[in-house]
Protein backbone atom coordinates (compact mmCIF):
# COMPACT_ATOMS: atom_id res chain seq x y z
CA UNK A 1 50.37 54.55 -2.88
CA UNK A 2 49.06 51.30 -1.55
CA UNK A 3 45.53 50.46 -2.66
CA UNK A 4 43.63 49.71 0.14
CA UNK A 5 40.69 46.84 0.17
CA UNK A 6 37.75 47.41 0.61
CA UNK A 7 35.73 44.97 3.28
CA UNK A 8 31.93 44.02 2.05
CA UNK A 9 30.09 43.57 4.80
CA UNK A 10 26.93 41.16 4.97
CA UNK A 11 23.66 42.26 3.56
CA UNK A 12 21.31 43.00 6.49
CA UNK A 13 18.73 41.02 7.01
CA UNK A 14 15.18 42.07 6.63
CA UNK A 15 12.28 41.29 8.66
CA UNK A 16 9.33 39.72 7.42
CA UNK A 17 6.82 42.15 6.16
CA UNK A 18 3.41 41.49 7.38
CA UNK A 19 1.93 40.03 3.94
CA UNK A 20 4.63 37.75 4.01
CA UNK A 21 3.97 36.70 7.18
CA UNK A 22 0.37 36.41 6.47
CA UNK A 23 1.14 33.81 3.83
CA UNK A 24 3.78 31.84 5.86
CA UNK A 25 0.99 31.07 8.37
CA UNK A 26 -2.27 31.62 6.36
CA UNK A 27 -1.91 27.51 4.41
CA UNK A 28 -1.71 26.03 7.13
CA UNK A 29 -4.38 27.78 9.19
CA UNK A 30 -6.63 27.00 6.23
CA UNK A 31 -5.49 23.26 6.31
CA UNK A 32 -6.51 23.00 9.70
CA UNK A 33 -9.48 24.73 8.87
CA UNK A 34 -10.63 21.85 6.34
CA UNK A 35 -9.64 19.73 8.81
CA UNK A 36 -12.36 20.90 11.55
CA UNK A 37 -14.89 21.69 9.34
CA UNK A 38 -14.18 17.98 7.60
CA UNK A 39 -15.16 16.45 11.21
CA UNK A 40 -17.78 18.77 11.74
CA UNK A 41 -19.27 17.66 8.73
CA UNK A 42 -19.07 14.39 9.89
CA UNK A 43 -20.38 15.02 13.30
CA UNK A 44 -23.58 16.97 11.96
CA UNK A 45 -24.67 14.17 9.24
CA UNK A 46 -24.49 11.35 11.67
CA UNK A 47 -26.15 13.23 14.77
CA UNK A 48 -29.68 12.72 13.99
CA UNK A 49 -29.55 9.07 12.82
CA UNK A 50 -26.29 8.00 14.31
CA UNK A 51 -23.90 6.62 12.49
CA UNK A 52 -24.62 4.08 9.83
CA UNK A 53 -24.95 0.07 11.28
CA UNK A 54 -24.49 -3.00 9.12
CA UNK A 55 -23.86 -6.29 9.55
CA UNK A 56 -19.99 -6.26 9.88
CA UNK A 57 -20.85 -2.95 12.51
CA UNK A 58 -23.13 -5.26 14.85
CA UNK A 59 -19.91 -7.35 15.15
CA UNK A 60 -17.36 -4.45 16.16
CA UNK A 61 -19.66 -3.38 18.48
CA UNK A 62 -20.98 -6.47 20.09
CA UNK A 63 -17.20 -7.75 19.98
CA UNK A 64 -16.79 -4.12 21.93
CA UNK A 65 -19.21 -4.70 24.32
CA UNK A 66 -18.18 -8.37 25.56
CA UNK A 67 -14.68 -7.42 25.93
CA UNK A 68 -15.66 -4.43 28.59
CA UNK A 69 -18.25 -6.80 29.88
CA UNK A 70 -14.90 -9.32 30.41
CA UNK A 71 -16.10 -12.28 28.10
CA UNK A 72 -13.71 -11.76 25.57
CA UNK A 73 -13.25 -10.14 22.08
CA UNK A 74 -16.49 -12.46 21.01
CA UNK A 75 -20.00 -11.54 19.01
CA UNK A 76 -23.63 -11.64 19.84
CA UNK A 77 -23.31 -15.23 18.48
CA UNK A 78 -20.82 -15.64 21.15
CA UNK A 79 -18.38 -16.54 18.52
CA UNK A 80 -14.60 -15.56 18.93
CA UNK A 81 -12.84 -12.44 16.85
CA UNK A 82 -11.89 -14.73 13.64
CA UNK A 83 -13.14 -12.10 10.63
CA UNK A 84 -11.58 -8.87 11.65
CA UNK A 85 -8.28 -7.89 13.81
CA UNK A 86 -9.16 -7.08 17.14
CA UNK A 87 -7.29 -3.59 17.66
CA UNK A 88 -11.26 -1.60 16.27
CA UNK A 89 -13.41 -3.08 18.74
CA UNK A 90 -10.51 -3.38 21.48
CA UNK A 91 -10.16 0.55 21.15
CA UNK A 92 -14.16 0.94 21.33
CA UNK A 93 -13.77 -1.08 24.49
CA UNK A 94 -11.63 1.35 25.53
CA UNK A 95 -13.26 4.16 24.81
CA UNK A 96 -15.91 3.11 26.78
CA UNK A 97 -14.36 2.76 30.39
CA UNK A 98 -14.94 6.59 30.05
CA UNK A 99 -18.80 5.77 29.83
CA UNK A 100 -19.03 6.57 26.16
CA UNK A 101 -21.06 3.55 24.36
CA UNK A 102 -20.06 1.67 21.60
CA UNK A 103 -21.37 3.04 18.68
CA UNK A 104 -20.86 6.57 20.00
CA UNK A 105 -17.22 5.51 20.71
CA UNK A 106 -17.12 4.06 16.84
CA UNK A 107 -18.69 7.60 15.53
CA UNK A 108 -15.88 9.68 17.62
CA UNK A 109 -13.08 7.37 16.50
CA UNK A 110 -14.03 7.31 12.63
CA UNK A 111 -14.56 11.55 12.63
CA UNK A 112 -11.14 12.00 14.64
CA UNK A 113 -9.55 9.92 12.40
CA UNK A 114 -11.19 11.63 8.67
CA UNK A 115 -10.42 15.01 10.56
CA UNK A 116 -6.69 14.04 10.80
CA UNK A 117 -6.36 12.37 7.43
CA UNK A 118 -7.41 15.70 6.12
CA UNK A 119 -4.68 17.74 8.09
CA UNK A 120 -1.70 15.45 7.10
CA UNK A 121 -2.66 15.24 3.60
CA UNK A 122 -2.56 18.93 3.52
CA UNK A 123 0.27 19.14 5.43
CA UNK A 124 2.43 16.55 3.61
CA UNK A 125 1.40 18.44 0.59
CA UNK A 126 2.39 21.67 2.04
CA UNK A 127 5.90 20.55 2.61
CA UNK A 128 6.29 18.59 -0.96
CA UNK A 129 4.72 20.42 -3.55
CA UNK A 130 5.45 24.15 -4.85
CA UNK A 131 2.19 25.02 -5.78
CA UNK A 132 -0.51 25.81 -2.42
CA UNK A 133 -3.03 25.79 -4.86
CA UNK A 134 -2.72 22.44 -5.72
CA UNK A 135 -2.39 21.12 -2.23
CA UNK A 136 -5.85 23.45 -1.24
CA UNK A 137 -7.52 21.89 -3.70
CA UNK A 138 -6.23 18.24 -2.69
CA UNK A 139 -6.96 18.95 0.37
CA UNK A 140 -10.59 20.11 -0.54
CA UNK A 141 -11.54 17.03 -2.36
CA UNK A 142 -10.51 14.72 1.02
CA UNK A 143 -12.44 16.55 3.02
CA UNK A 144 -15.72 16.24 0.53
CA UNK A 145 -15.49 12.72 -1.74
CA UNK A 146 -18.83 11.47 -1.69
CA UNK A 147 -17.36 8.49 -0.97
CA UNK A 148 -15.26 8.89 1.42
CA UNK A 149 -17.59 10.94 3.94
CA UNK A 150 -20.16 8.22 3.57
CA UNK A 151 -17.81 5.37 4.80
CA UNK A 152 -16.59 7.36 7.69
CA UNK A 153 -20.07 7.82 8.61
CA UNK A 154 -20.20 4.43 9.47
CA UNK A 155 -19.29 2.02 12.30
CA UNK A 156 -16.50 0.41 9.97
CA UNK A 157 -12.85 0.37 9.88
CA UNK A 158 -11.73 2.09 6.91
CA UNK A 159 -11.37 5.41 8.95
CA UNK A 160 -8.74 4.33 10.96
CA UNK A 161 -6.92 2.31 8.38
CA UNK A 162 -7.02 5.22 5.91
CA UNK A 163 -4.97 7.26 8.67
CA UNK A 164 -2.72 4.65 10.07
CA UNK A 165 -1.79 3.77 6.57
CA UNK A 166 -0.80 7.34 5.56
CA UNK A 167 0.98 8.23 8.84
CA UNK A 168 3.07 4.51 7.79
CA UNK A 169 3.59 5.41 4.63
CA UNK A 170 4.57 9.37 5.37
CA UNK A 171 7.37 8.03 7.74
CA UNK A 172 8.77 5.70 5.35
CA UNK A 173 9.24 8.64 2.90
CA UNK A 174 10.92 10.81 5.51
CA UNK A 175 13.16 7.63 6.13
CA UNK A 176 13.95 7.33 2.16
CA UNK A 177 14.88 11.03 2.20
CA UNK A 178 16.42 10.29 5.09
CA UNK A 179 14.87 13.48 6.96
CA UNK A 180 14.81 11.62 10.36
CA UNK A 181 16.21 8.68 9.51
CA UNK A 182 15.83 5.62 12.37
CA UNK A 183 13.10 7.49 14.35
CA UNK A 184 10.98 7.70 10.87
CA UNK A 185 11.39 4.21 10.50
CA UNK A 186 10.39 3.61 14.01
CA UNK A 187 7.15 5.54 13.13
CA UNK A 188 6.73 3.80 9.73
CA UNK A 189 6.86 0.25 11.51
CA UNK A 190 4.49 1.14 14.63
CA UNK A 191 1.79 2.66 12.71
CA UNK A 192 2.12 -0.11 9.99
CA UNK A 193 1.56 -2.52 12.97
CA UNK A 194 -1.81 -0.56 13.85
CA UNK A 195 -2.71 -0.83 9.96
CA UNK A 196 -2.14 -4.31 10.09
CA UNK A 197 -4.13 -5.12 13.48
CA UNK A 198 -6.89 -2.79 12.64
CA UNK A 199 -7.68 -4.30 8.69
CA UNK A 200 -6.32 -7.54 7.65
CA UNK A 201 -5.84 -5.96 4.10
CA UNK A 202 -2.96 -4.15 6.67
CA UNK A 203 -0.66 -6.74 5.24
CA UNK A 204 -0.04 -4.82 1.98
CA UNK A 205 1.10 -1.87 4.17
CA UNK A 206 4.15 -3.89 5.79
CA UNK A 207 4.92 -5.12 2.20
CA UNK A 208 5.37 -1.87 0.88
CA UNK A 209 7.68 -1.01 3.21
CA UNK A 210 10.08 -3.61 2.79
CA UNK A 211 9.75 -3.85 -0.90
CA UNK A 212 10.90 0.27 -0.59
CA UNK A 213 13.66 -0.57 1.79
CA UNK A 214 15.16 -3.73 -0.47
CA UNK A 215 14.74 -1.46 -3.49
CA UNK A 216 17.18 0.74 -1.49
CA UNK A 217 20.66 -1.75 -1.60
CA UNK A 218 21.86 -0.03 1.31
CA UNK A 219 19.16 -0.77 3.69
CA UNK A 220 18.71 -4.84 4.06
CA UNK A 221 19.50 -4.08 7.44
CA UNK A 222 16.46 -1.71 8.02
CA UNK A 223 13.81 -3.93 5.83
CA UNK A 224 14.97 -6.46 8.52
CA UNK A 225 14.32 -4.53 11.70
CA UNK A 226 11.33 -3.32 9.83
CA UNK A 227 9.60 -5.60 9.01
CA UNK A 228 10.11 -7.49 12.43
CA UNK A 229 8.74 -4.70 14.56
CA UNK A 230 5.74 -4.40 12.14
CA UNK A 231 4.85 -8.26 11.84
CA UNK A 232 4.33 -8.73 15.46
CA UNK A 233 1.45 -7.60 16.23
CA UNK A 234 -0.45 -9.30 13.40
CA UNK A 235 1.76 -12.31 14.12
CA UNK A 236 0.29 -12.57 17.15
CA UNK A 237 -2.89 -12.02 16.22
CA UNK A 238 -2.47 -15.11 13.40
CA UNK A 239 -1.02 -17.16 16.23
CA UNK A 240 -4.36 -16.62 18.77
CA UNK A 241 -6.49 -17.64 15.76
CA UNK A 242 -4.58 -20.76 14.73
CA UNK A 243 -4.19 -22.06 18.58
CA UNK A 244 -7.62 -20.88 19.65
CA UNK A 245 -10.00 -21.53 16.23
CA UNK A 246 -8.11 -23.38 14.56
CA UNK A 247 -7.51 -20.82 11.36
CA UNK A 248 -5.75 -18.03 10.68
CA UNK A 249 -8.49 -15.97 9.14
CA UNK A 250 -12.20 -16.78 8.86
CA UNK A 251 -12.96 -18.58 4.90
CA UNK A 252 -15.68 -17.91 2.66
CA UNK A 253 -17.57 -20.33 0.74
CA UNK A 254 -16.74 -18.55 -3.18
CA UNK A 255 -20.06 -18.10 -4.47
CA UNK A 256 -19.41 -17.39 -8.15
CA UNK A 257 -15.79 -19.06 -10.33
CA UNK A 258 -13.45 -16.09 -11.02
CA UNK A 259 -10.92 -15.18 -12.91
CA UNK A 260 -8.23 -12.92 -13.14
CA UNK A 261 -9.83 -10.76 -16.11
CA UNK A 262 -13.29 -10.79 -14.40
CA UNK A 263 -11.51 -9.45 -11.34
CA UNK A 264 -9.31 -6.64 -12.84
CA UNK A 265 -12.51 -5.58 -14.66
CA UNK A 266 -14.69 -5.74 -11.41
CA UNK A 267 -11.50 -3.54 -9.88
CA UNK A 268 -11.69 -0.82 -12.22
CA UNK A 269 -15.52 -0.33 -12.04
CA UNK A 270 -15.14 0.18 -8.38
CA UNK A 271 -12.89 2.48 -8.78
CA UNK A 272 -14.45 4.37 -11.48
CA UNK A 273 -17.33 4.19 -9.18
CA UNK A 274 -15.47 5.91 -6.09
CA UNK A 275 -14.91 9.00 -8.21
CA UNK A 276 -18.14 8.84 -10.29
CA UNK A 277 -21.24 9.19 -8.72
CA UNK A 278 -23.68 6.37 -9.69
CA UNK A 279 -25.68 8.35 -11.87
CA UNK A 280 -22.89 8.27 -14.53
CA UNK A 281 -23.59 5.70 -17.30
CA UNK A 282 -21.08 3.04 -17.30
CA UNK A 283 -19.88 3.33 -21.05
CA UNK A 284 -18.40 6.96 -19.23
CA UNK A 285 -16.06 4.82 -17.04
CA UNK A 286 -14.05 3.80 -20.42
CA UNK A 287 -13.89 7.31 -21.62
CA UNK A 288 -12.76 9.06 -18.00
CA UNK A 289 -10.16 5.72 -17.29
CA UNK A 290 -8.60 6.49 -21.15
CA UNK A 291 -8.38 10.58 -20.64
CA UNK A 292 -6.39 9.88 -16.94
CA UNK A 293 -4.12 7.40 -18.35
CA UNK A 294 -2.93 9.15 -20.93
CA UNK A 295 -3.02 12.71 -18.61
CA UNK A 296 -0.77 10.38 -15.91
CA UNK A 297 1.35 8.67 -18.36
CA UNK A 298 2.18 11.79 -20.13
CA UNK A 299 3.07 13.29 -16.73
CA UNK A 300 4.94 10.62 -15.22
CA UNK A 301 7.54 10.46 -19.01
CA UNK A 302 7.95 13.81 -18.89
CA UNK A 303 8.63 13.78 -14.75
CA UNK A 304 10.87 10.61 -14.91
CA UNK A 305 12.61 12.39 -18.28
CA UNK A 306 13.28 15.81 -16.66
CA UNK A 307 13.69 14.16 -12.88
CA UNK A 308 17.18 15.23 -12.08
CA UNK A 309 16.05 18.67 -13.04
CA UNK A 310 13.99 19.14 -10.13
CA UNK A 311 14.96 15.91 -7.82
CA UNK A 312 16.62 16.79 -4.50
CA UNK A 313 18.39 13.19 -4.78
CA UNK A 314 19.43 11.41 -8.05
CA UNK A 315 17.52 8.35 -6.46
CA UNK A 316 13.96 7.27 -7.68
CA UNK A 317 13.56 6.01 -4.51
CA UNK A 318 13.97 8.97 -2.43
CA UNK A 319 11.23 10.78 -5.29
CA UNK A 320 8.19 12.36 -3.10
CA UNK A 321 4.82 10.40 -3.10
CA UNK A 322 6.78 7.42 -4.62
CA UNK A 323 5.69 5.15 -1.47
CA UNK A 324 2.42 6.27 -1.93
CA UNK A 325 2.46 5.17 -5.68
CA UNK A 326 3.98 1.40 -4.46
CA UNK A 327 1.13 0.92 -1.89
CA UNK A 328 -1.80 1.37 -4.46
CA UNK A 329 0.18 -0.84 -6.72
CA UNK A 330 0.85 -3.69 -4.05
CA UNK A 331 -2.83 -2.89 -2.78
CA UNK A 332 -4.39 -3.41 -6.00
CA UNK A 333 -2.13 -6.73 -6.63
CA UNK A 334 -3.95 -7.89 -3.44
CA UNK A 335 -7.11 -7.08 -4.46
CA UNK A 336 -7.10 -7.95 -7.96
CA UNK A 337 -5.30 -11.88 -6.79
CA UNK A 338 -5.93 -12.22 -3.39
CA UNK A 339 -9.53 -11.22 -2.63
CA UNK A 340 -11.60 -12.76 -5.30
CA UNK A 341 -9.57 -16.43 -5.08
CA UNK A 342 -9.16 -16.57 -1.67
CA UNK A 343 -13.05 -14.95 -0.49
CA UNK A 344 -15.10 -14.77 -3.74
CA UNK A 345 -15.45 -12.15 -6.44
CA UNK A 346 -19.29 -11.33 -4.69
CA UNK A 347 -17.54 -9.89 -1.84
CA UNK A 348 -15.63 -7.02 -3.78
CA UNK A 349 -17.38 -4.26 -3.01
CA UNK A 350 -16.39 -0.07 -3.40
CA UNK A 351 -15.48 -0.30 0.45
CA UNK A 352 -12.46 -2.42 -0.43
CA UNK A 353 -10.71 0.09 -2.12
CA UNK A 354 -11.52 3.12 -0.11
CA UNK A 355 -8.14 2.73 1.34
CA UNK A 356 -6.20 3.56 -2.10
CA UNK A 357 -8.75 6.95 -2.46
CA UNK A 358 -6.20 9.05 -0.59
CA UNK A 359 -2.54 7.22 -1.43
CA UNK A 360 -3.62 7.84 -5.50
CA UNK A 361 -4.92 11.24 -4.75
CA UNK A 362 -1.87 12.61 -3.07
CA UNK A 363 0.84 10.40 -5.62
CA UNK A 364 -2.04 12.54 -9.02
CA UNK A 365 -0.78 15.55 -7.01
CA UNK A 366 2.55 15.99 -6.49
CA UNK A 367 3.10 14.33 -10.17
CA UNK A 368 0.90 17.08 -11.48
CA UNK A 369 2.60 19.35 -9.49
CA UNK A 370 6.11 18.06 -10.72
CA UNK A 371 4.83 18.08 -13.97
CA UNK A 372 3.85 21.83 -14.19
CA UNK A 373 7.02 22.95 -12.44
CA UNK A 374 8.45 20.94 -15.46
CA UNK A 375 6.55 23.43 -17.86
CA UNK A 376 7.03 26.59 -16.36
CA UNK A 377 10.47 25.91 -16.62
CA UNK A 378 10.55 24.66 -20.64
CA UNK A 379 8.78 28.29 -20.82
CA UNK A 380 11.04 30.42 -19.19
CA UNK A 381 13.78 29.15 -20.77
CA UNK A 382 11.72 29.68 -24.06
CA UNK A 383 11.62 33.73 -22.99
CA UNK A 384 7.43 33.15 -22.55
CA UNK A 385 7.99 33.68 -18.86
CA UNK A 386 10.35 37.12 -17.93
């Protein structure tokens, strides 16, 4: 009697039921959401008024307006671009061979821009983190940080930079993980190229990036071709200076001695004061800087401690949000040294950091997010969790 095998056949698949197809598409339709309404905001607060003009805005715009007018990238003064990259006003300029007027061209830019950095936070959240709670509420406090909405609101640059920065610094990470590969890196150095041209400060970006790729020993080659295709544009832009005005980079007369205490201090009061609204006492900055640190550093022991549990790659390189972390620590290097020795301490204001508000923000959430995975895991294995 021969015993006969038997054959297992495949499990069928099963289709999606419709609740979990509601939640496969219901994130991101709320992302976008956030997004729209973000802009909207945006839109509505600045329609009565306009959007808000200072000093540095009169320049982007004038700047605007005499390159359309063909007399050069040049201010009311008639002075050439010196104080600011040229690629802001260039692209109002642009903007308006469709008829659309400087400062309405500045307002449209800034909103697309906020309305966008909203989206791919969410999105890049979406895609890194387990929890959709998390990257909501992420997501939620882009969209409506005082802060944040009041400097897109303006005629300034920060709007742009914010985005160009994080689609830069998003494409590096796919590189690292090596999701893409060259085509991410492609990305990473174009839109660190736009960073650079559109805020000097842009600098930092294309520093990151090749500090990531040497701190990877198997891509020398890539910080190379990197950092090449991302320097030229700002090279350029040094070179015009130099020939034409004879500096690189307009100077400031430094209006009060520094120091590097006095500026780390000044540092961490603005950024205590772009989460705290001004109303806060300052004695509250200590307390709210001591409860994160220890909240972050406990995190980040536990995450770097349990890493391999939860990694994809045995690299620390290749660990989500990690370029985001080594841009807000190479942008605070340059604003704690560079800035106040090179310009004067009196010229750190709040708007100089609003470019770190969403790299810290997304690198708080996927550690927290990390972190908690971390603990619901110590608990089921502890039998709290069936």
């Amino acid at each position: 009697m021969h015993l006969q095998t038997q054959r297992k056949t495949p499990p069928k698949l099963q289709p999606k039921s419709d609740m979990q197809r509601l939640k496969s598409v219901s994130l991101p339709t709320f992302l976008i959401l956030v997004a729209v309404l973000g802009a909207v905001h945006i839109l509505v607060r600045t329609s009565t008024y306009g959007a808000t003009i200072t000093p540095d805005s009169v320049c982007y715009l004038s700047m605007a307006a005499n390159l359309s007018a063909g007399e050069g990238l040049q201010d009311f003064n008639g002075a050439r671009l010196l104080s600011w990259p040229p690629l802001f006003p260039a692209l109002l300029s642009a903007l308006g061979l469709a008829g659309i007027e400087p400062a309405d061209a500045g307002r449209l830019v800034n909103v697309a821009a906020f309305g966008l950095t909203i989206l791919l936070s969410g999105l890049y959240l979406r895609r890194t983190i387990a929890s959709p709670l998390l990257a909501v509420g992420a997501t939620l406090v882009i969209a409506t940080s005082f802060n944040l909405n009041h400097f897109v609101s303006g005629i300034w640059t920060e709007s742009s930079f914010i985005l160009f920065t994080l689609l830069a610094l998003t494409q590096m990470e796919s590189f690292l993980n090596r999701r893409a590969s060259w085509p991410s890196l492609a990305a990473a150095a174009v839109f660190s190229a736009l960073a650079a041209v559109t805020k000097y400060a842009g600098v930092t970006v294309i520093f990151t990036g090749i500090l990531l790729l040497l701190l990877r020993r198997e891509s020398p080659r890539a910080a190379a071709v990197y950092g090449a295709v991302a320097s030229v544009p700002l090279a350029a832009v040094l070179a015009y200076n130099y020939v034409a005005l004879g500096a690189l980079v307009a100077s400031y007369a430094k209006s009060e001695a520094t120091s590097l205490s006095h500026s780390l201090r000044r540092t961490v009061f603005l950024l205590y004061r772009e989460i705290v609204p001004t109303t806060a006492p300052d004695w509250f900055a200590y307390l709210l800087l001591a409860a994160g640190g220890l909240v972050v550093l406990g995190a980040a022991v536990v995450c770097m401690r349990h890493r391999n549990e939860l990694a994809e790659t045995p690299s620390l390189i290749s660990q989500p949000a990690l370029a985001f972390a080594a841009f807000a620590f190479v942008y605070l290097a340059f604003i704690v040294v560079v800035v106040p020795f090179r310009f004067g301490a009196s010229i750190m204001r709040i708007r100089f950091l609003m470019p770190l508000y969403v790299p810290l923000l997304l690198s708080a959430t996927v550690l927290l997010d990390r972190f908690l995975g971390i603990q619901s895991k110590g608990w089921a294995s502890a039998g709290n969790i069936p």
